[in-house]
Protein backbone atom coordinates (compact mmCIF):
# COMPACT_ATOMS: atom_id res chain seq x y z
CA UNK A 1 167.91 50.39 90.66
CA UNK A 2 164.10 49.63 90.90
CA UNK A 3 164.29 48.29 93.93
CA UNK A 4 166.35 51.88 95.33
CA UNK A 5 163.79 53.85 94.21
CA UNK A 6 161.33 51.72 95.82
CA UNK A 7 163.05 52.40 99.37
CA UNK A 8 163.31 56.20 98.60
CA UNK A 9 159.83 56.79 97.95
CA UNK A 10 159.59 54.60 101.35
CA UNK A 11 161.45 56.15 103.37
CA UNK A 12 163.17 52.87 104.41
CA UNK A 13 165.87 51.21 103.66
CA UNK A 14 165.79 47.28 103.77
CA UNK A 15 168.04 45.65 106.25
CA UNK A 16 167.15 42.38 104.21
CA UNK A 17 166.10 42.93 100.80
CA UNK A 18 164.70 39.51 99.73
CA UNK A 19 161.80 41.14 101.58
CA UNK A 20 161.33 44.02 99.10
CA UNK A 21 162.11 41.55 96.24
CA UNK A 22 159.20 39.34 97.47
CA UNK A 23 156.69 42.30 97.48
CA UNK A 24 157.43 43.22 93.91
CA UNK A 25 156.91 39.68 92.86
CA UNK A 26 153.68 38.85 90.90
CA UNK A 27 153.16 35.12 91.41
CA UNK A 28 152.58 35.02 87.15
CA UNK A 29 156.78 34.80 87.62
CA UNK A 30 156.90 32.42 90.74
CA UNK A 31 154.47 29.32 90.20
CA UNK A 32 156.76 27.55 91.88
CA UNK A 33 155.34 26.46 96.21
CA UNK A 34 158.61 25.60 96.70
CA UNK A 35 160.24 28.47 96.30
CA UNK A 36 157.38 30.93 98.04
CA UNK A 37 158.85 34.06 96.09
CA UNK A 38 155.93 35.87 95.03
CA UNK A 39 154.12 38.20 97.34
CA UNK A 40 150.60 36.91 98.19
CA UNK A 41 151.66 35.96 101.97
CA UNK A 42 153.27 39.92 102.10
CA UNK A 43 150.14 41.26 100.98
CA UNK A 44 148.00 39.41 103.25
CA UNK A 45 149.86 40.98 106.29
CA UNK A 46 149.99 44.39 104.79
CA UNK A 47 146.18 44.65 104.29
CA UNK A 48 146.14 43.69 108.27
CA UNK A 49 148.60 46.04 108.72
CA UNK A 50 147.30 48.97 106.99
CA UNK A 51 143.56 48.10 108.28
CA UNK A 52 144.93 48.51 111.65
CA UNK A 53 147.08 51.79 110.98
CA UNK A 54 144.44 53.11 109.25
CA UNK A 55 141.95 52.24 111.79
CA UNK A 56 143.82 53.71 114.70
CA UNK A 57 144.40 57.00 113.03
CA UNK A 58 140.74 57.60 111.54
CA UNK A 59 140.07 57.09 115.28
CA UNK A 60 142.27 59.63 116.88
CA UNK A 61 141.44 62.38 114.01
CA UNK A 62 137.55 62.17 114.19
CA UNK A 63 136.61 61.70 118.51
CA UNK A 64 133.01 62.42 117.36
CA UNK A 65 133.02 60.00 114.57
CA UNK A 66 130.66 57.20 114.69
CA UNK A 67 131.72 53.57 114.16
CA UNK A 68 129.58 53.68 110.62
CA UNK A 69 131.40 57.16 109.59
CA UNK A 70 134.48 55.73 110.80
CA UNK A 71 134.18 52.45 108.55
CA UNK A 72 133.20 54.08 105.33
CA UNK A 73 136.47 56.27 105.84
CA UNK A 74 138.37 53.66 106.16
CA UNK A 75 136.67 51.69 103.42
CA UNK A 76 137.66 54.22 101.55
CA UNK A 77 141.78 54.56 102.07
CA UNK A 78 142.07 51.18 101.86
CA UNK A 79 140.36 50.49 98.60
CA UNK A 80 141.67 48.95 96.05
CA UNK A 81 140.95 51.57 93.64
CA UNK A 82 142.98 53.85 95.96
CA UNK A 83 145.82 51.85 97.55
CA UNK A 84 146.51 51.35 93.33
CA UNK A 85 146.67 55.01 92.41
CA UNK A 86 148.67 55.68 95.22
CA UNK A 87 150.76 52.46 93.98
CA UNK A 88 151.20 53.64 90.26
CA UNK A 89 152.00 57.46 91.54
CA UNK A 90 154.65 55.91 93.86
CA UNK A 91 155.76 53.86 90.60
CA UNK A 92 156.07 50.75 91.97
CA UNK A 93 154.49 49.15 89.33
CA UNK A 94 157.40 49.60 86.88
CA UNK A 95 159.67 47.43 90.06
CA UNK A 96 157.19 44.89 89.49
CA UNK A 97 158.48 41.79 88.17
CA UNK A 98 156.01 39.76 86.12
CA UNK A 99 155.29 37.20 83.74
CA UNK A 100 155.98 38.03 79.98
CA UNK A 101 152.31 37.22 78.97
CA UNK A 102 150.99 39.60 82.14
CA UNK A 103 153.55 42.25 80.55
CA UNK A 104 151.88 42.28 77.61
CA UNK A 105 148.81 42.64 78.46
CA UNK A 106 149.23 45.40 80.57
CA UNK A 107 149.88 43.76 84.57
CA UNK A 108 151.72 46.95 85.41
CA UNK A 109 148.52 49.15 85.18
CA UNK A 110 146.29 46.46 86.56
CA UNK A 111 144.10 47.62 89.77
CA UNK A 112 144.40 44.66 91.35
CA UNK A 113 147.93 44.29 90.93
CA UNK A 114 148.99 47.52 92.14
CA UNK A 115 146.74 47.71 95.18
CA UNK A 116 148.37 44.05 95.95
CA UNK A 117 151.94 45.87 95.08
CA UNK A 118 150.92 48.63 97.65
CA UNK A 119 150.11 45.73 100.53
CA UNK A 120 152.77 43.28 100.19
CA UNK A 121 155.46 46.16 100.27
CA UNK A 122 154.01 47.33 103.74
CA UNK A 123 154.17 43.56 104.93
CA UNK A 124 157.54 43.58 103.43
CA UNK A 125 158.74 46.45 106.17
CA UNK A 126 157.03 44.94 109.08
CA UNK A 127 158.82 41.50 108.23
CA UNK A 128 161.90 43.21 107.95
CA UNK A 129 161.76 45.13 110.97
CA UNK A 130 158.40 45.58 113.24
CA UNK A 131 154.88 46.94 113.02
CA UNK A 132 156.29 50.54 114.36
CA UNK A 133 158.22 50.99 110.92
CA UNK A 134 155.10 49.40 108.80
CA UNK A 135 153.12 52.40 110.59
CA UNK A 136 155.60 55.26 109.96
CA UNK A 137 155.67 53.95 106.42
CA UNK A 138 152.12 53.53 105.82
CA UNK A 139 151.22 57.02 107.54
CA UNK A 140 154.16 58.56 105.71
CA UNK A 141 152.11 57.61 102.71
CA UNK A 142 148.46 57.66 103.36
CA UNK A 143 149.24 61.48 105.04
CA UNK A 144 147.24 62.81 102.32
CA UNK A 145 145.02 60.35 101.90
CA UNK A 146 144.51 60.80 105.86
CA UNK A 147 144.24 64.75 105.23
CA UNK A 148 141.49 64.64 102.75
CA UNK A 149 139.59 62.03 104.69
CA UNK A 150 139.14 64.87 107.01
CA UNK A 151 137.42 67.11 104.68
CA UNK A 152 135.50 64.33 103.41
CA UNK A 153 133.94 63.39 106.65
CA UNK A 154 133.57 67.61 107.67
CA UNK A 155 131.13 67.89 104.13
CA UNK A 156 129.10 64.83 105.59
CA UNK A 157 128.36 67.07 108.94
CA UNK A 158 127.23 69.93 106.44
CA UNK A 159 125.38 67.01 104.17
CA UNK A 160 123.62 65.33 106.97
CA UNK A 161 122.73 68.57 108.27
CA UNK A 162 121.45 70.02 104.89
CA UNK A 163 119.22 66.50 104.73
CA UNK A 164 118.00 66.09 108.03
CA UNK A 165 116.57 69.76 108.10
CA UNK A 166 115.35 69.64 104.70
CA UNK A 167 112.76 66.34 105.19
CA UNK A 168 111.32 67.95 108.37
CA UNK A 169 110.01 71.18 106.08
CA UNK A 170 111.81 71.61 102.52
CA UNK A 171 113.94 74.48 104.27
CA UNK A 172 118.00 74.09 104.61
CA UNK A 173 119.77 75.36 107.18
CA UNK A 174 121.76 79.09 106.46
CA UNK A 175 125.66 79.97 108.25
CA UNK A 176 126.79 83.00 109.13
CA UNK A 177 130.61 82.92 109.30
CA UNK A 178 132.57 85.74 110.65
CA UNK A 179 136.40 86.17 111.44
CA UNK A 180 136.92 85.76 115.47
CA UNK A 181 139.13 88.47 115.82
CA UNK A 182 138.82 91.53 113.70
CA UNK A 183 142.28 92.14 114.06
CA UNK A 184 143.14 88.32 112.46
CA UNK A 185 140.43 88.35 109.11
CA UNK A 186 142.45 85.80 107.45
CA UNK A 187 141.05 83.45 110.54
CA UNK A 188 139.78 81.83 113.04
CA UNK A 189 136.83 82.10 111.83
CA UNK A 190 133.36 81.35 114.49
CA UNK A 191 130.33 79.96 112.81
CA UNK A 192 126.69 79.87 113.64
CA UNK A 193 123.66 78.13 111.98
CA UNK A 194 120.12 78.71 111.65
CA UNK A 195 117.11 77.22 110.64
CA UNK A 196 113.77 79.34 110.06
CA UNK A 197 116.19 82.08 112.25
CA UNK A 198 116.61 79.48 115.22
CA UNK A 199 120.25 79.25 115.66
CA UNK A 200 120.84 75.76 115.74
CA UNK A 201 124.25 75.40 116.18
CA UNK A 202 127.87 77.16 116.41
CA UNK A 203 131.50 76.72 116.20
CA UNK A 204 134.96 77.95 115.47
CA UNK A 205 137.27 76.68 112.85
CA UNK A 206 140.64 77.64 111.35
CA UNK A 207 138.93 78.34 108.03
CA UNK A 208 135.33 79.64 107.06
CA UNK A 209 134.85 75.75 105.97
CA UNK A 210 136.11 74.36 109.10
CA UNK A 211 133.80 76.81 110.91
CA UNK A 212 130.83 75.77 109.20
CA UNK A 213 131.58 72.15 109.67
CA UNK A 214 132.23 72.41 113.08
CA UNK A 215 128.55 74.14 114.05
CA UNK A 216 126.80 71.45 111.52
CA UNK A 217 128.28 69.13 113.96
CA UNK A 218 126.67 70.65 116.98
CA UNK A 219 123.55 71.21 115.34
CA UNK A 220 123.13 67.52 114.74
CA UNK A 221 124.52 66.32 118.16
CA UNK A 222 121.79 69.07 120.12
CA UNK A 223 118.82 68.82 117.93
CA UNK A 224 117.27 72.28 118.55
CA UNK A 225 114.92 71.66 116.19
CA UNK A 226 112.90 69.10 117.74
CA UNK A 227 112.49 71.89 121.23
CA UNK A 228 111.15 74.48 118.84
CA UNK A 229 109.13 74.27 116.28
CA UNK A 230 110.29 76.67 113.89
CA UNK A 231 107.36 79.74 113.18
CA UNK A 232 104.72 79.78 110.53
């Protein structure tokens, strides 16, 4: 029954289910090489799996993303502190099958257990079937994860803005957001942003946040700032 509800938060269902049985074992159960039961070889594959997945999406989301903004993105989906929460929300941990002495000391809540639990089940689907399913899987649940990455990354713009404009003088940059269409005041909304009343940058986003991020994100990539001096 664990094991179902394992597949349904999935989406997938296991042509071979040894597979799925492998991911949920913690090798505290399976000391045994022979046998090759518990799911340290899984989770190796699914970290290179969802390093990859992750990778290629970050990419395709952010063209004006650097490779460092890029990395600490990533960094941070794939954490361990992360890849766990999403693990114990998904409830795999409960599938898990363990060693009574790691039961009792509380191996079902353990970080590094669940983030493992979270890997080895994505290496479980691409051993089962092919990388293609691993990625619908692990984008099916990283969406989220994927969605607020996005606003992360849009209040660096705004953050590396705010800094770089502050150590020239002590003075931050100000927006002025307004709807594009006054017929539509729920949005688009078109963005510009000044510094000492030099408009320094502009663009247009599907909220006032978006907006703002976007013309952060030309101000940085045109430097206005260093062409004029901004008045005494």
């Amino acid at each position: 029954m664990q094991m179902e509800k394992v597949e349904e938060s999935l989406g997938y269902k296991f042509t071979d289910a040894v597979w799925l049985k492998q991911a949920l074992t913690h090798p505290s159960s399976d000391q045994k090489k022979s046998t090759n039961l518990a799911y340290e070889r899984l989770e190796y594959l699914g970290d290179a799996v969802l390093e990859l997945v992750v990778s290629r999406e970050l990419f395709s989301l952010f063209p004006k993303a650097d490779e460092g903004e890029l990395t600490k993105l990533r960094s941070g989906i794939v954490s361990r502190k992360h890849l766990s929460g999403l693990c114990e929300k998904l409830g795999w941990g409960e599938a898990l099958v363990l060693s009574p002495q790691l039961e009792k000391s509380g191996g079902r809540k353990a970080v590094s257990i669940l983030a493992n639990t979270f890997e080895s089940v994505i290496g479980a689907v691409m051993m089962d079937s092919n990388y293609n399913a691993a990625r619908k899987v692990s984008l099916k649940l990283l969406r989220e994860s994927l969605d607020n990455a996005r606003d992360f990354l849009d209040i660096n713009y705004k953050g590396s803005l705010l800094e770089t404009l502050q150590a020239l003088d002590g003075v931050g940059p100000v927006y002025a957001v307004e709807p594009v269409s006054a017929e539509q005041p729920a949005g688009p909304f078109s963005a510009k942003v000044y510094w000492h009343e030099l408009e320094v940058g502009s663009g247009v986003g599907s909220s006032k946040h978006r907006a703002q991020m976007a013309a952060a994100q030309d101000a940085l990539a045109r430097k206005l700032w260093e062409q004029s001096a901004p008045s005494a």
